[in-house]
Each structure stands twice: as C-alpha cells, then as structure tokens.
PDB file of N, CA and C in Angstrom:
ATOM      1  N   UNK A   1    -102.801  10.404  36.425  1.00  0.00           N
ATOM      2  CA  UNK A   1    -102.255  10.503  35.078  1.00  0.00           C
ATOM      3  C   UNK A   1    -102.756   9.317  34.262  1.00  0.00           C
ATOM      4  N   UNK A   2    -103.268   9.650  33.387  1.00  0.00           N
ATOM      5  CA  UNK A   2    -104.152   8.948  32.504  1.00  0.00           C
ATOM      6  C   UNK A   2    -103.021   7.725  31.419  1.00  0.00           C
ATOM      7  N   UNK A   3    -102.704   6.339  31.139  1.00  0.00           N
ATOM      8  CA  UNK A   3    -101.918   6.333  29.936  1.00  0.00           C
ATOM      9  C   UNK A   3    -101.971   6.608  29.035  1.00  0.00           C
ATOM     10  N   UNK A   4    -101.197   6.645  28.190  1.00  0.00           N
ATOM     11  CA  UNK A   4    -100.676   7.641  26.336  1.00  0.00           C
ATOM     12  C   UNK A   4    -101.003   6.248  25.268  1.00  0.00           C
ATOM     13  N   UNK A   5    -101.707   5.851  24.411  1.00  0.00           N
ATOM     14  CA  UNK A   5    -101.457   4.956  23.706  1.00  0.00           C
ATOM     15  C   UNK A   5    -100.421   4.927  23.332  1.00  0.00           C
ATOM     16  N   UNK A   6     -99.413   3.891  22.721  1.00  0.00           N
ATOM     17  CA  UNK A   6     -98.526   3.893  22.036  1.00  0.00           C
ATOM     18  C   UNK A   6     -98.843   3.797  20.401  1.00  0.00           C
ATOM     19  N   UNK A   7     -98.319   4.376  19.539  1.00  0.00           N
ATOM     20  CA  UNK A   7     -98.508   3.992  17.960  1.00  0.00           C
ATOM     21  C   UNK A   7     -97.624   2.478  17.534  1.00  0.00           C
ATOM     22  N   UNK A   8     -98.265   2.448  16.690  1.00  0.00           N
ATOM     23  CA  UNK A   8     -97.359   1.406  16.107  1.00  0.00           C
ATOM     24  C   UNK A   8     -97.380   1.363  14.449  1.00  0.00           C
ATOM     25  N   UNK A   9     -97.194   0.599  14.271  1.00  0.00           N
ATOM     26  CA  UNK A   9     -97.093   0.397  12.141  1.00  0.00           C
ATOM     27  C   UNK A   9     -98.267   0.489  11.554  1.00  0.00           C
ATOM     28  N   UNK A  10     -99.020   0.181  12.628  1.00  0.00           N
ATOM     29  CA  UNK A  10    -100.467   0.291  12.069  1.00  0.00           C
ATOM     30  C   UNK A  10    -101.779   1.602  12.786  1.00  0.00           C
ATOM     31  N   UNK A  11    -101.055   2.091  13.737  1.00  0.00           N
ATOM     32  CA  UNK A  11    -102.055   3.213  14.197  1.00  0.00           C
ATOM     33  C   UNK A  11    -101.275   4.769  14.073  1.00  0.00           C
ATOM     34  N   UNK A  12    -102.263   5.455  14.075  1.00  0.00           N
ATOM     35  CA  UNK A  12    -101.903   6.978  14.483  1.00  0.00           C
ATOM     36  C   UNK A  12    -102.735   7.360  15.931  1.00  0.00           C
ATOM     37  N   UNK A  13    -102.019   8.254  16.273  1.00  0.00           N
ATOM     38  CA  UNK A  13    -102.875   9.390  17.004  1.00  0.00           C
ATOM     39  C   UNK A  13    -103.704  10.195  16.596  1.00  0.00           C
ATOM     40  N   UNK A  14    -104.515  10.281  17.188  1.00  0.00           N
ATOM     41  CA  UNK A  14    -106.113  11.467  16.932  1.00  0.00           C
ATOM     42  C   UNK A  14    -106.650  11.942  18.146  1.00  0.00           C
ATOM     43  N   UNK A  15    -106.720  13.410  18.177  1.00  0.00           N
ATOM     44  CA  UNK A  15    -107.493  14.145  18.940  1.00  0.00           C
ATOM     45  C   UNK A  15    -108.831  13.446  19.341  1.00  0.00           C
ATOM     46  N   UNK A  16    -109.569  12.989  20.219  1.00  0.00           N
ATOM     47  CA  UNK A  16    -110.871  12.537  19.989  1.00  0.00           C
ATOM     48  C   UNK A  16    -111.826  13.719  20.203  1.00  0.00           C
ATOM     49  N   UNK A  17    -111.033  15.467  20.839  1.00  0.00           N
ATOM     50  CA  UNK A  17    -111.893  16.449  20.612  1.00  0.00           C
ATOM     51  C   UNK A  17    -112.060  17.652  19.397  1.00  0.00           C
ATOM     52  N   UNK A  18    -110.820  17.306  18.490  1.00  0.00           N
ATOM     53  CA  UNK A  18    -110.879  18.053  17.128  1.00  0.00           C
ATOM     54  C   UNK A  18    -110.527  17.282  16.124  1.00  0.00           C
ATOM     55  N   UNK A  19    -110.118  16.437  16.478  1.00  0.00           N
ATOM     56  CA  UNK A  19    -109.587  15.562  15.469  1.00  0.00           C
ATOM     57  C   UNK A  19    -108.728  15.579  13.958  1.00  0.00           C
ATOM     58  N   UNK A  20    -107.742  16.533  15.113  1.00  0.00           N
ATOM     59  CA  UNK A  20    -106.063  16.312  14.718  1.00  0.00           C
ATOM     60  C   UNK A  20    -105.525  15.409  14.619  1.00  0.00           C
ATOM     61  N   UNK A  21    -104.823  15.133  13.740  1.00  0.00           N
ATOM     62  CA  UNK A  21    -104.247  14.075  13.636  1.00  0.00           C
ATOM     63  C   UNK A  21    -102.846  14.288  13.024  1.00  0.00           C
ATOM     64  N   UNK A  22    -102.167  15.377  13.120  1.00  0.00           N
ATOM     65  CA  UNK A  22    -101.119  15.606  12.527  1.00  0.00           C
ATOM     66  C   UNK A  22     -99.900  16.609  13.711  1.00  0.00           C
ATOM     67  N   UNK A  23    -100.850  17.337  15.229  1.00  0.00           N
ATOM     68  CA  UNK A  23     -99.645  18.276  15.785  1.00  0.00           C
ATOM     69  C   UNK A  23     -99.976  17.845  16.834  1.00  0.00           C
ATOM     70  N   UNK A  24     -98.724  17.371  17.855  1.00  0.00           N
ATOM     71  CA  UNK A  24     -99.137  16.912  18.979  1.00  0.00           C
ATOM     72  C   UNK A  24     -97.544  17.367  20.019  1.00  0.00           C
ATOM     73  N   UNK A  25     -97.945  18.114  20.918  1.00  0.00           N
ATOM     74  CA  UNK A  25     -96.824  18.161  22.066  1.00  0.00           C
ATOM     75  C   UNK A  25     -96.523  16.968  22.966  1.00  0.00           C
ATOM     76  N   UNK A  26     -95.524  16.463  22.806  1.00  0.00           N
ATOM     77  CA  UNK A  26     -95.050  14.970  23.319  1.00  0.00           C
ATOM     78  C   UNK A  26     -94.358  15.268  24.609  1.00  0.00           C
ATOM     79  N   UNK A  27     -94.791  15.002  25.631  1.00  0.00           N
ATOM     80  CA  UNK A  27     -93.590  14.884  26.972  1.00  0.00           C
ATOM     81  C   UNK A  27     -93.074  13.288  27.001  1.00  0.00           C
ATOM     82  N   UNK A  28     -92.005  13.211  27.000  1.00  0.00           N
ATOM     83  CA  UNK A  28     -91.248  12.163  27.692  1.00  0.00           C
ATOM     84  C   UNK A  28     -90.089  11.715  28.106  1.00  0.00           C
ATOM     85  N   UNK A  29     -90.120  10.985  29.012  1.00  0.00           N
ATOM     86  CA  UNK A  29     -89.093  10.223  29.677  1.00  0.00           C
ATOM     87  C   UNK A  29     -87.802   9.668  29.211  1.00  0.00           C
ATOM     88  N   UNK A  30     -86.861   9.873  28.864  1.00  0.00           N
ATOM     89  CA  UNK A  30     -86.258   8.445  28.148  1.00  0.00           C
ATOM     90  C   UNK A  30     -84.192   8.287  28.649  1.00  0.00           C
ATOM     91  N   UNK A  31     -84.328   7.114  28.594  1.00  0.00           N
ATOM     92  CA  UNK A  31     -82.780   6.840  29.229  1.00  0.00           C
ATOM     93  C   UNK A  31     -81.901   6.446  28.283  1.00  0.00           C
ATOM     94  N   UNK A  32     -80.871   6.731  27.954  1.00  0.00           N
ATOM     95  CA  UNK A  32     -80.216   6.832  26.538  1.00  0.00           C
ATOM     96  C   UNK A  32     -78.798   6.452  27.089  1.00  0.00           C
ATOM     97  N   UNK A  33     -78.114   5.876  26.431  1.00  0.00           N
ATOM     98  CA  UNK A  33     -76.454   5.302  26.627  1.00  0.00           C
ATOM     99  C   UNK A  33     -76.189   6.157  25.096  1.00  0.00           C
ATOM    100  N   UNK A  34     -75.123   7.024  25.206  1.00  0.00           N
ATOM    101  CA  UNK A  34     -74.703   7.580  23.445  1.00  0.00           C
ATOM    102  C   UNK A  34     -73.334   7.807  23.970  1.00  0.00           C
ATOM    103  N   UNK A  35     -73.117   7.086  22.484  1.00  0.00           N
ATOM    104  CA  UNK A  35     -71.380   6.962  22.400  1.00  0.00           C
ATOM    105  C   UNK A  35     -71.016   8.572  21.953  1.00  0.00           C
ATOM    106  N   UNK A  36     -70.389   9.288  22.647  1.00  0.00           N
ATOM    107  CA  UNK A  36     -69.994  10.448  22.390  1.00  0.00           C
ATOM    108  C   UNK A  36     -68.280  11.027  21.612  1.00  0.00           C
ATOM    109  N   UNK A  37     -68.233  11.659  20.659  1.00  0.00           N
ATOM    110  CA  UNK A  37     -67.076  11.542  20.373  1.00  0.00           C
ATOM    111  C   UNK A  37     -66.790  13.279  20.159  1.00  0.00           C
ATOM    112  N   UNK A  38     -65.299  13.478  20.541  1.00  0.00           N
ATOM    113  CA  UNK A  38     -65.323  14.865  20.933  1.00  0.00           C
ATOM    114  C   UNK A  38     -63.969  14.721  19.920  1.00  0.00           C
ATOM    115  N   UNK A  39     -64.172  16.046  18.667  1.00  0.00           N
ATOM    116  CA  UNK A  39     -63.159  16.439  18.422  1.00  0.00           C
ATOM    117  C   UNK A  39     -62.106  17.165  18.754  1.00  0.00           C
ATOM    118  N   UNK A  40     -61.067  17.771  17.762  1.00  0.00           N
ATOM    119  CA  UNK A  40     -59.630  18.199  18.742  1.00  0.00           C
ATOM    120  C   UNK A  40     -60.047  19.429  19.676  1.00  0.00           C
ATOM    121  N   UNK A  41     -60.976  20.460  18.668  1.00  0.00           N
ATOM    122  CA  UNK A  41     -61.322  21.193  19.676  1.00  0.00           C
ATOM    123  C   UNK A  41     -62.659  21.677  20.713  1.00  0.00           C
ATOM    124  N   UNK A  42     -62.718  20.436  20.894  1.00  0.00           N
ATOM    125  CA  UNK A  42     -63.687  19.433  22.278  1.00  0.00           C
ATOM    126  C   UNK A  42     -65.437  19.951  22.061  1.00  0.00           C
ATOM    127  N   UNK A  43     -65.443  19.762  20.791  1.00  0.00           N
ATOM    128  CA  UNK A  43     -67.129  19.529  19.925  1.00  0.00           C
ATOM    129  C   UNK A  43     -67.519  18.216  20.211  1.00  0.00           C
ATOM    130  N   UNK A  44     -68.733  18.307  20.620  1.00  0.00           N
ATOM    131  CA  UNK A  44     -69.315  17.076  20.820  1.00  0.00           C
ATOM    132  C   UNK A  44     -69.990  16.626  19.770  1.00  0.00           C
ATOM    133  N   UNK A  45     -69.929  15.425  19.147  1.00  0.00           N
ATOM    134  CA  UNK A  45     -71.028  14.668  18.143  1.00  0.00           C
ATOM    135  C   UNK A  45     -71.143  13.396  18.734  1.00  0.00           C
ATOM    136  N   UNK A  46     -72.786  13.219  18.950  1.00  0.00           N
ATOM    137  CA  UNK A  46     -73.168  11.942  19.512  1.00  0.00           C
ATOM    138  C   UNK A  46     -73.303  11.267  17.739  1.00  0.00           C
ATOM    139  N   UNK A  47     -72.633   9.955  17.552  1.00  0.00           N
ATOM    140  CA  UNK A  47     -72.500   8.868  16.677  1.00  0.00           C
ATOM    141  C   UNK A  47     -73.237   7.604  17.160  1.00  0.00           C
ATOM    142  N   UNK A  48     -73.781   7.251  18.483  1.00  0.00           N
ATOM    143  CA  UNK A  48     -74.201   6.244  18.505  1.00  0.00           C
ATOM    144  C   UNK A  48     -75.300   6.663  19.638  1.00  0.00           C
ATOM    145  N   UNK A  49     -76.623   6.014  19.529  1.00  0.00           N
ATOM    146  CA  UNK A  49     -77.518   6.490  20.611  1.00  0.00           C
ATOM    147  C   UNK A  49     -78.106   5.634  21.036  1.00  0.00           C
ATOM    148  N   UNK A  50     -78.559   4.560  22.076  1.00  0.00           N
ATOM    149  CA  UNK A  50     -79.440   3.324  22.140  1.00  0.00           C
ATOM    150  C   UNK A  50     -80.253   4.434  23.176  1.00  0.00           C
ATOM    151  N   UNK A  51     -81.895   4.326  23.220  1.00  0.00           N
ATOM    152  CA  UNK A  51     -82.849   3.975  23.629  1.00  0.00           C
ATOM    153  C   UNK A  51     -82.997   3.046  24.863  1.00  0.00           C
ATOM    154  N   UNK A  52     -82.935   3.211  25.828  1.00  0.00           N
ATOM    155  CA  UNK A  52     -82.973   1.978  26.972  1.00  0.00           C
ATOM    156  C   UNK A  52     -84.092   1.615  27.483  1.00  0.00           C
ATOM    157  N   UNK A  53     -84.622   2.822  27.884  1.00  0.00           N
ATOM    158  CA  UNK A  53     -85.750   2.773  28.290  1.00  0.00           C
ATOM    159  C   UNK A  53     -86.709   4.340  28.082  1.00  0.00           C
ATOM    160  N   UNK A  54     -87.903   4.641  27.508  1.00  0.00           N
ATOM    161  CA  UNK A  54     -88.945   5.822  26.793  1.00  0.00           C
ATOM    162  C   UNK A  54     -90.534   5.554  27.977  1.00  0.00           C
ATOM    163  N   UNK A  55     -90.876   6.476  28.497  1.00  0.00           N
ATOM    164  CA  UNK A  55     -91.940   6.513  28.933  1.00  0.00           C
ATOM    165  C   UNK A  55     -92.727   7.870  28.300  1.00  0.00           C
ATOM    166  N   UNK A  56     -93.929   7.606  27.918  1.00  0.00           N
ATOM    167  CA  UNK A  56     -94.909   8.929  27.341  1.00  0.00           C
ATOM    168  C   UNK A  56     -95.374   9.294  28.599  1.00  0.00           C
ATOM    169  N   UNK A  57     -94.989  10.855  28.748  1.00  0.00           N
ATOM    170  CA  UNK A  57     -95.585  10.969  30.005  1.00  0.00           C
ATOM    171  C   UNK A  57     -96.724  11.678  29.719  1.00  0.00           C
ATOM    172  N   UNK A  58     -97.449  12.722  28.425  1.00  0.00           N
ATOM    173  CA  UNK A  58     -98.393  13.080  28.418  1.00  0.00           C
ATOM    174  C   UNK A  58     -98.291  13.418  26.594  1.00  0.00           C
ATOM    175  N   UNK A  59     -99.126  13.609  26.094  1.00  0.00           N
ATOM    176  CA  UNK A  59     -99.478  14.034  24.931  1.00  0.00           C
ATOM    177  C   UNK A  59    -100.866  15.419  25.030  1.00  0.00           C
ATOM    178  N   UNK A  60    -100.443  16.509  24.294  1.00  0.00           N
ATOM    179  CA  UNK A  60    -100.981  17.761  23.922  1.00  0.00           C
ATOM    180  C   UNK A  60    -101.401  18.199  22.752  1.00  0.00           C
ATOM    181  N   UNK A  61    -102.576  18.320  22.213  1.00  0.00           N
ATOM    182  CA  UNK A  61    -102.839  18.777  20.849  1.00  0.00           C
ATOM    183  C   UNK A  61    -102.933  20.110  20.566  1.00  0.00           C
ATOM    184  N   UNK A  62    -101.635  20.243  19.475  1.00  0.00           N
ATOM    185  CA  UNK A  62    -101.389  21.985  19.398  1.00  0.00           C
ATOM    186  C   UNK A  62    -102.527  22.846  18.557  1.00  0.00           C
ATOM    187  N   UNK A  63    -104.260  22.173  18.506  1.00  0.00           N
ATOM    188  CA  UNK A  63    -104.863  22.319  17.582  1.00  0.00           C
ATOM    189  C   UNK A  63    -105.956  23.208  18.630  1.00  0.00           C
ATOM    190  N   UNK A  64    -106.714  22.406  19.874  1.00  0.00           N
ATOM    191  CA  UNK A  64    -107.394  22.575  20.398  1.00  0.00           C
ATOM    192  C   UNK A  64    -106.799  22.558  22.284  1.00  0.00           C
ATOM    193  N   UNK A  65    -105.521  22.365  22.600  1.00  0.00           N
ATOM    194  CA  UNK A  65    -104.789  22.594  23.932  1.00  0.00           C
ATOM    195  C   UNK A  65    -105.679  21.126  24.684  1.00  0.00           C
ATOM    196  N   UNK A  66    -105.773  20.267  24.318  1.00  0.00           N
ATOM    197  CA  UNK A  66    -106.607  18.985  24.878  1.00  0.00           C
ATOM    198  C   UNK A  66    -105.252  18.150  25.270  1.00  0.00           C
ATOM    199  N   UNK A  67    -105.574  17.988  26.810  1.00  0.00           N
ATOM    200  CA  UNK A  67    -104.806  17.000  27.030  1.00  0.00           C
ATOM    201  C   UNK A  67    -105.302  15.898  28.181  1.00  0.00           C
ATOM    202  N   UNK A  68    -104.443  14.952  27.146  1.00  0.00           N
ATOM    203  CA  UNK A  68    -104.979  12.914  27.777  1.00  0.00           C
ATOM    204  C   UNK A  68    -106.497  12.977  26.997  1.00  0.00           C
ATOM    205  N   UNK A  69    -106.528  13.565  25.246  1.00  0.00           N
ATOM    206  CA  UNK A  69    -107.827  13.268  24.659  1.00  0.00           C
ATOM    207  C   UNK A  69    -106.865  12.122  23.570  1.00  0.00           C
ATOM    208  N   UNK A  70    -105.887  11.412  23.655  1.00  0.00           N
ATOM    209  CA  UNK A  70    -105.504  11.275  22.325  1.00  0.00           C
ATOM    210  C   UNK A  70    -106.169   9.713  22.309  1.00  0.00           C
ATOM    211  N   UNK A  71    -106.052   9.163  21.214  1.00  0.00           N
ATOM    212  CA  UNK A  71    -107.172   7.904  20.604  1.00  0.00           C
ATOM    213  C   UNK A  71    -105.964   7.184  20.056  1.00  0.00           C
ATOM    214  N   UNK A  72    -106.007   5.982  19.247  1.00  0.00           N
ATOM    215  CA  UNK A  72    -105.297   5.313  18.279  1.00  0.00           C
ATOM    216  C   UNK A  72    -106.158   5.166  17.486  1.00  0.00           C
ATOM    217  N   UNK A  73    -106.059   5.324  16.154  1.00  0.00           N
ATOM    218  CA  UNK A  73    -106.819   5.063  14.962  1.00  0.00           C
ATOM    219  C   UNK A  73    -105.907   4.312  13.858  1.00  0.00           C
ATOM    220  N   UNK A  74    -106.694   3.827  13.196  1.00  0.00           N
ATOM    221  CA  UNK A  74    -105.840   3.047  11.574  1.00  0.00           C
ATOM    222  C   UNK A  74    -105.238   4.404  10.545  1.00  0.00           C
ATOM    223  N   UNK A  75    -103.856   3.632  10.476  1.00  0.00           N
ATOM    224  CA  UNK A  75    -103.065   4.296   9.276  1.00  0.00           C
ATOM    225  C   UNK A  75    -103.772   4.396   8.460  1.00  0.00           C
ATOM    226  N   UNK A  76    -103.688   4.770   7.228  1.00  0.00           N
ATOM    227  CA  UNK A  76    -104.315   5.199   5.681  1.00  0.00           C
ATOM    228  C   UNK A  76    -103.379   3.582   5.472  1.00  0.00           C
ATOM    229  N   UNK A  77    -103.987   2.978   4.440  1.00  0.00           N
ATOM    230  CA  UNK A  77    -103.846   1.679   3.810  1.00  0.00           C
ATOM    231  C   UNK A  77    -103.517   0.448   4.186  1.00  0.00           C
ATOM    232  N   UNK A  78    -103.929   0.295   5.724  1.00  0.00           N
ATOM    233  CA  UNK A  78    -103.806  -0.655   6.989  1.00  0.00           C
ATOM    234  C   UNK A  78    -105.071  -1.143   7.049  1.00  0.00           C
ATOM    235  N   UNK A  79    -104.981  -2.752   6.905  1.00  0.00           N
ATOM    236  CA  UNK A  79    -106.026  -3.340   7.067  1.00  0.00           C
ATOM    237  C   UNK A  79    -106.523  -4.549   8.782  1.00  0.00           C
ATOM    238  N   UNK A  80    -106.264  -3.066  10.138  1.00  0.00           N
ATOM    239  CA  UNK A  80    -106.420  -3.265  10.940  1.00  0.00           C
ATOM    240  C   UNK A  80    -107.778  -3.815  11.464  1.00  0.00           C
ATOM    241  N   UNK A  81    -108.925  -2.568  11.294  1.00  0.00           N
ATOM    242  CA  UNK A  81    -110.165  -3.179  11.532  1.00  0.00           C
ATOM    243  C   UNK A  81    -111.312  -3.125  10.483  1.00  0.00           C
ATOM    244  N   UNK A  82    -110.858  -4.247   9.545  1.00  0.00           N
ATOM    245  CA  UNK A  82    -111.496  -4.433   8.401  1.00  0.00           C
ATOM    246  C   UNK A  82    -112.550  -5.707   8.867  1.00  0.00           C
ATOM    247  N   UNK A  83    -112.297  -6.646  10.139  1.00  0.00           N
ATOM    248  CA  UNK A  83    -112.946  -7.638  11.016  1.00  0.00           C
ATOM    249  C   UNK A  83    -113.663  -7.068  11.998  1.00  0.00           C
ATOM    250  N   UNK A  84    -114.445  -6.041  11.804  1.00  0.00           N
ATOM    251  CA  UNK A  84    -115.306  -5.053  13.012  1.00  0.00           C
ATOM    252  C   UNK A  84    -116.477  -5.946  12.771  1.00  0.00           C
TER     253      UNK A  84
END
C-alpha cells in the first residue's frame, strides 16, 4: 500500500493520470470521541466530535478509476513553488 499525500493550505490533489482535480473517493480510518446527546424520545445528535486519530487509507479518482495515482499540487493563489 502505497502512502496518500496529505493536503494542506497550500496543496490540492491531482490525478497524475487525467488530471482531476476536483472528484476523488476517500477511504479512511479515523477514531473519534463525540459527545452524544439523546433526546426525550431517544434521537441521537452528535454536538461535539474530536478527531483523535485519521489515517488515508487509499484515494480513487471518480474520473478515470486510478488508484494510488494522486500528486499534491499548488492551490490557485499560493505562492508555494515560486523558488523552483
């Protein structure tokens, strides 16, 4: 199993075989503590959710079915690799 880049403030994801950059099937992992609150007649609404721990376990592009092609590239108006 190949790793998933992570995004951040300054990258996106991109297909590196069609180069999508907008639909992507996400698998992942993640461990969650949520404060749950149940009304009188025992409806659940989660009000509080922490994140503990998120692993990407694969990424899928719903464009071309490519998977473990995804890239990180620069946001639109991010002056990441303007020092190439």
């Amino acid at each position: 199993m190949s790793t998933v880049p992570r995004m951040t403030a300054e990258t996106r994801w991109r297909c590196s075989l069609c180069g999508n950059l907008t639909r992507f099937d996400v698998t992942r992992s993640s461990k969650v503590v949520e404060y749950v609150h149940l009304d009188l007649a025992g409806e659940p609404t989660v009000e509080e959710r922490e994140v503990v721990s998120e692993t990407i376990e694969s990424v899928r592009c719903r464009w071309c079915n490519a998977v473990d092609q995804i890239e990180l590239v620069d946001r639109p108006g991010t002056d990441t690799a303007t020092a190439s």
